[in-house]
Protein backbone atom coordinates (compact mmCIF):
# COMPACT_ATOMS: atom_id res chain seq x y z
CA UNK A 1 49.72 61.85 278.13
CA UNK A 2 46.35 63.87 278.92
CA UNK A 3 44.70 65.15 276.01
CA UNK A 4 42.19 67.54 276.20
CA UNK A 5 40.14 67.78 272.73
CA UNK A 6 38.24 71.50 272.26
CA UNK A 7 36.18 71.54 269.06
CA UNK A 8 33.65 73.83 267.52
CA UNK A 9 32.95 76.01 264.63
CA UNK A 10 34.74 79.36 266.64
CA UNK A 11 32.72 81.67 264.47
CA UNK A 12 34.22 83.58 265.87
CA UNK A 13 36.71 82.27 268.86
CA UNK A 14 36.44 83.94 271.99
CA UNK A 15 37.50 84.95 275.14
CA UNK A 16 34.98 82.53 276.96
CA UNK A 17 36.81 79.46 274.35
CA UNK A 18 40.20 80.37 275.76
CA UNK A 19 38.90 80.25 279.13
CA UNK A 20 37.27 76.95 278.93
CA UNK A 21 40.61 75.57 277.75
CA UNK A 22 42.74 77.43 280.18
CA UNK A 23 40.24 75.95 283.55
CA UNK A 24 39.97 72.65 281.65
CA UNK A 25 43.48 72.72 281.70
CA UNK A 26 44.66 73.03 285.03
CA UNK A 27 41.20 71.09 286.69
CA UNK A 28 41.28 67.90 284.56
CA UNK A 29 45.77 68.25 284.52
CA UNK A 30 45.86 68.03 280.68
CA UNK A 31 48.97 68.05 279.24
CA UNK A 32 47.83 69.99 276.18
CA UNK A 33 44.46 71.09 274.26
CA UNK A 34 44.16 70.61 270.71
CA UNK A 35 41.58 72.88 268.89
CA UNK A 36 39.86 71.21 265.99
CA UNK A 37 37.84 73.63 263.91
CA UNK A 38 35.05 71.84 261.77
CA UNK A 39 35.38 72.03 257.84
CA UNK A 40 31.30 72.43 258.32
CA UNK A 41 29.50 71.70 261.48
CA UNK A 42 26.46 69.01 261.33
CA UNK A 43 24.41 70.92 263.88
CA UNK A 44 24.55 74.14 261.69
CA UNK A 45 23.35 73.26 258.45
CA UNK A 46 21.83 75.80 256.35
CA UNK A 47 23.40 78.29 258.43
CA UNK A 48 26.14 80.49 256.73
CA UNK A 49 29.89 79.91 258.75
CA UNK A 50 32.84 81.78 257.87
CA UNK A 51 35.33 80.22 255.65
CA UNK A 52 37.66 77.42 257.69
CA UNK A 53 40.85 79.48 256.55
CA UNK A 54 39.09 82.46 258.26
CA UNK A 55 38.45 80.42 261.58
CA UNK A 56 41.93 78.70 261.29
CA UNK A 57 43.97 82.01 261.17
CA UNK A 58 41.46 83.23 264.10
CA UNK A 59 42.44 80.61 266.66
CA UNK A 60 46.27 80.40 265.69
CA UNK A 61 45.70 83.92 266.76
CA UNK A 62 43.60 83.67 270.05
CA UNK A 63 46.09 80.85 271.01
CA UNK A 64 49.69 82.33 270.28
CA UNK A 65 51.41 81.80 273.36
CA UNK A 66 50.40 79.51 275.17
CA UNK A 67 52.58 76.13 275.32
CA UNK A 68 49.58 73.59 275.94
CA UNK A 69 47.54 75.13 273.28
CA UNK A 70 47.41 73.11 270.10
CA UNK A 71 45.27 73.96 266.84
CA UNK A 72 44.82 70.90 264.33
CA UNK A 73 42.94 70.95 260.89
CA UNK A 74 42.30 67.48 260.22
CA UNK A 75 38.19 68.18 260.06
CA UNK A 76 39.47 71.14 257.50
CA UNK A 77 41.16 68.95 255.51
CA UNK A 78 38.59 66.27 255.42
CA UNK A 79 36.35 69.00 254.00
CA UNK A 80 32.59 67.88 254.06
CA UNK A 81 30.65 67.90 257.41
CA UNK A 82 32.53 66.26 260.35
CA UNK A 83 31.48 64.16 263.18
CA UNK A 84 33.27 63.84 266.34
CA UNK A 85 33.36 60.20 266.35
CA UNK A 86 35.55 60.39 263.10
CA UNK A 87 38.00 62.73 264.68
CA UNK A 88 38.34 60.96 267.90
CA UNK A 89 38.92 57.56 265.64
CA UNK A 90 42.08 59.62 264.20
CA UNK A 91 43.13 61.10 267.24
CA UNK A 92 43.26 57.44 269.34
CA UNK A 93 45.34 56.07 266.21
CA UNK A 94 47.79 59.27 266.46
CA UNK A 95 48.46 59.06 270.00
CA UNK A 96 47.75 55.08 270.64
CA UNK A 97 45.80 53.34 273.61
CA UNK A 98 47.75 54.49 276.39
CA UNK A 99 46.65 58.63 275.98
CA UNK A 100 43.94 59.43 278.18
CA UNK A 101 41.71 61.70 275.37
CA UNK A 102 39.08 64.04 277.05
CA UNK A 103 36.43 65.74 274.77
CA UNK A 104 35.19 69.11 276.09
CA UNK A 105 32.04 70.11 275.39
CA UNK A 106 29.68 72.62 276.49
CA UNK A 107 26.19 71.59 278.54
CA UNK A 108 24.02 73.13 275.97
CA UNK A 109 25.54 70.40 273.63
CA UNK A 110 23.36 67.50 275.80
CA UNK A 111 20.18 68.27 274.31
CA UNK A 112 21.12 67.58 271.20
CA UNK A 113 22.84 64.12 272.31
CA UNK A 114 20.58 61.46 270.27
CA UNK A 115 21.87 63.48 267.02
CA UNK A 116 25.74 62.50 267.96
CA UNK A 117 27.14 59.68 265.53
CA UNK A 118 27.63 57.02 267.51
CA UNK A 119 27.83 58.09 270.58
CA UNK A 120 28.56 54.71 272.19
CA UNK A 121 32.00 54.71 270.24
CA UNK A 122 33.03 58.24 271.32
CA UNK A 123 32.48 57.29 275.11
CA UNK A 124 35.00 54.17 274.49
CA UNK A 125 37.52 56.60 272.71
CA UNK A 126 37.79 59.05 275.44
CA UNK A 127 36.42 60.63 278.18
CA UNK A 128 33.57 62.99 277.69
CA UNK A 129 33.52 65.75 279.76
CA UNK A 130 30.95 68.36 279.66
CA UNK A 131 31.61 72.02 280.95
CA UNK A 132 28.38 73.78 282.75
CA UNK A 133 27.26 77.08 280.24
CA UNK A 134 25.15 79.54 281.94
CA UNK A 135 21.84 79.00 281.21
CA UNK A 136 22.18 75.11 280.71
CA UNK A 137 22.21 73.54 283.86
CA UNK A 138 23.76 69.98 284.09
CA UNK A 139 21.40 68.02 286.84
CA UNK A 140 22.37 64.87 286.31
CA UNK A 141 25.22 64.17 283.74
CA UNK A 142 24.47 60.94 281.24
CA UNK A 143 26.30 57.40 281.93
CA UNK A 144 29.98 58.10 280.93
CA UNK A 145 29.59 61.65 281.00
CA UNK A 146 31.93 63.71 283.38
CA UNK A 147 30.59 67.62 284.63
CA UNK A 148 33.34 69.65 285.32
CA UNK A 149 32.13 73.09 287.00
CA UNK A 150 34.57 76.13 285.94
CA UNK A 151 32.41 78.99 286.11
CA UNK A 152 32.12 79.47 282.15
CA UNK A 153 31.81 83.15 280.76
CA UNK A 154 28.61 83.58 279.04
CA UNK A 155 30.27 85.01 275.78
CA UNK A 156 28.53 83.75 272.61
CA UNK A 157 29.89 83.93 269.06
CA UNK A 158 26.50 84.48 267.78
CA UNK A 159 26.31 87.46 269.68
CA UNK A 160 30.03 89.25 268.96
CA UNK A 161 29.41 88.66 265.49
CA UNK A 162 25.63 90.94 265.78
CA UNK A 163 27.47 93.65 268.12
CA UNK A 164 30.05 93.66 265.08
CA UNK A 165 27.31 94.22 262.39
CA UNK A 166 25.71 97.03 265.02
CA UNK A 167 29.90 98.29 264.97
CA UNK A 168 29.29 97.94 268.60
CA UNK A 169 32.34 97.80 270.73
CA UNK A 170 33.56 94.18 271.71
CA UNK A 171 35.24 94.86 274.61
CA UNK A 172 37.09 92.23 276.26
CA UNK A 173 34.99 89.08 274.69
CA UNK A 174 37.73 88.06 272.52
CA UNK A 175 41.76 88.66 271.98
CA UNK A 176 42.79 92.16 270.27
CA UNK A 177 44.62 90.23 267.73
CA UNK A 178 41.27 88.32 266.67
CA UNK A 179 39.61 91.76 266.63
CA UNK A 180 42.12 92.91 264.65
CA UNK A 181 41.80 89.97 262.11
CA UNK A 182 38.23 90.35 261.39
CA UNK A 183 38.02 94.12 260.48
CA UNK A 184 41.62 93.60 258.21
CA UNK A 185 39.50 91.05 256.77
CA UNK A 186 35.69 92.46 256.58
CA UNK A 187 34.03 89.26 258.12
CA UNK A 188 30.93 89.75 259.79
């Protein structure tokens, strides 16, 4: 089985996610892609994220539909901050030796590589594959690393949730459903 492994905060979760997932998908021939929302993301501290429950509901939402897509909320139920290398630990025991596990990540995660618990174990859990964002060129991937060009949508949460402060309109940068969600719910 080929398991592709899509986690983030998805403050809010957006067209640009479901895109990533959808190319990763068919280029790397994954048999599904399991969402993990974080509880609390290490690279964001002291910055306020919406509840987990919030961001849960939002990508059960964003996702209805489509067979391959899985949501999980093991990092929500471990509450506290959550490190990849944890999650991947949990994921090889679930699915066993024999599952090829590929974590998808964006480029603009490499700078902050030499923060990354234990990096060397995550490259022995899976393969890491890391998806070209505009603006964050990948020259030269890092030993183990895999770049996987898909034309990415430069859609960022950070700047749907300012355009819904300014009540500007979103467009099509995330599902109507998810829209819907966050004004029912007043988040943002």
């Amino acid at each position: 089985m080929r398991i592709g492994i899509l986690g983030g905060t998805f403050d809010p979760v957006h067209e640009g996610h479901i895109y990533l997932a959808k190319k990763s998908c068919a280029k790397l021939r994954l048999d599904k892609i399991i969402f993990i929302p974080s509880y609390l993301p290490p690279h964001k501290i002291g910055v306020k994220v919406t509840s987990p429950r919030h961001r849960f509901n939002m990508l059960k939402l964003a996702i209805k539909g489509n067979k391959k897509f899985r949501i999980s909320d093991m990092e929500i139920k471990r509450r506290g901050r959550s490190y990849s290398v944890e999650t991947l630990r949990c994921l090889r025991k679930k699915y066993g030796q024999k599952a090829k596990l590929f974590f998808i990540t964006g480029s603009d995660s490499l700078k902050e590589l030499d923060k990354w618990k234990n990096l060397p174990e995550i490259l022995r859990l899976c393969r890491f594959v890391v998806v070209e964002r505009p603006g964050f060129k990948i020259k030269n991937p890092p030993k183990g690393f895999s770049a996987l060009k898909i034309n990415a949508k430069n859609i960022s949460a950070t700047n749907i949730r300012n355009r819904i402060k300014a009540n500007k309109p979103l467009g099509q940068l995330m599902s109507g459903l998810v829209e819907a969600y966050i004004y029912r719910h007043g988040l943002y």
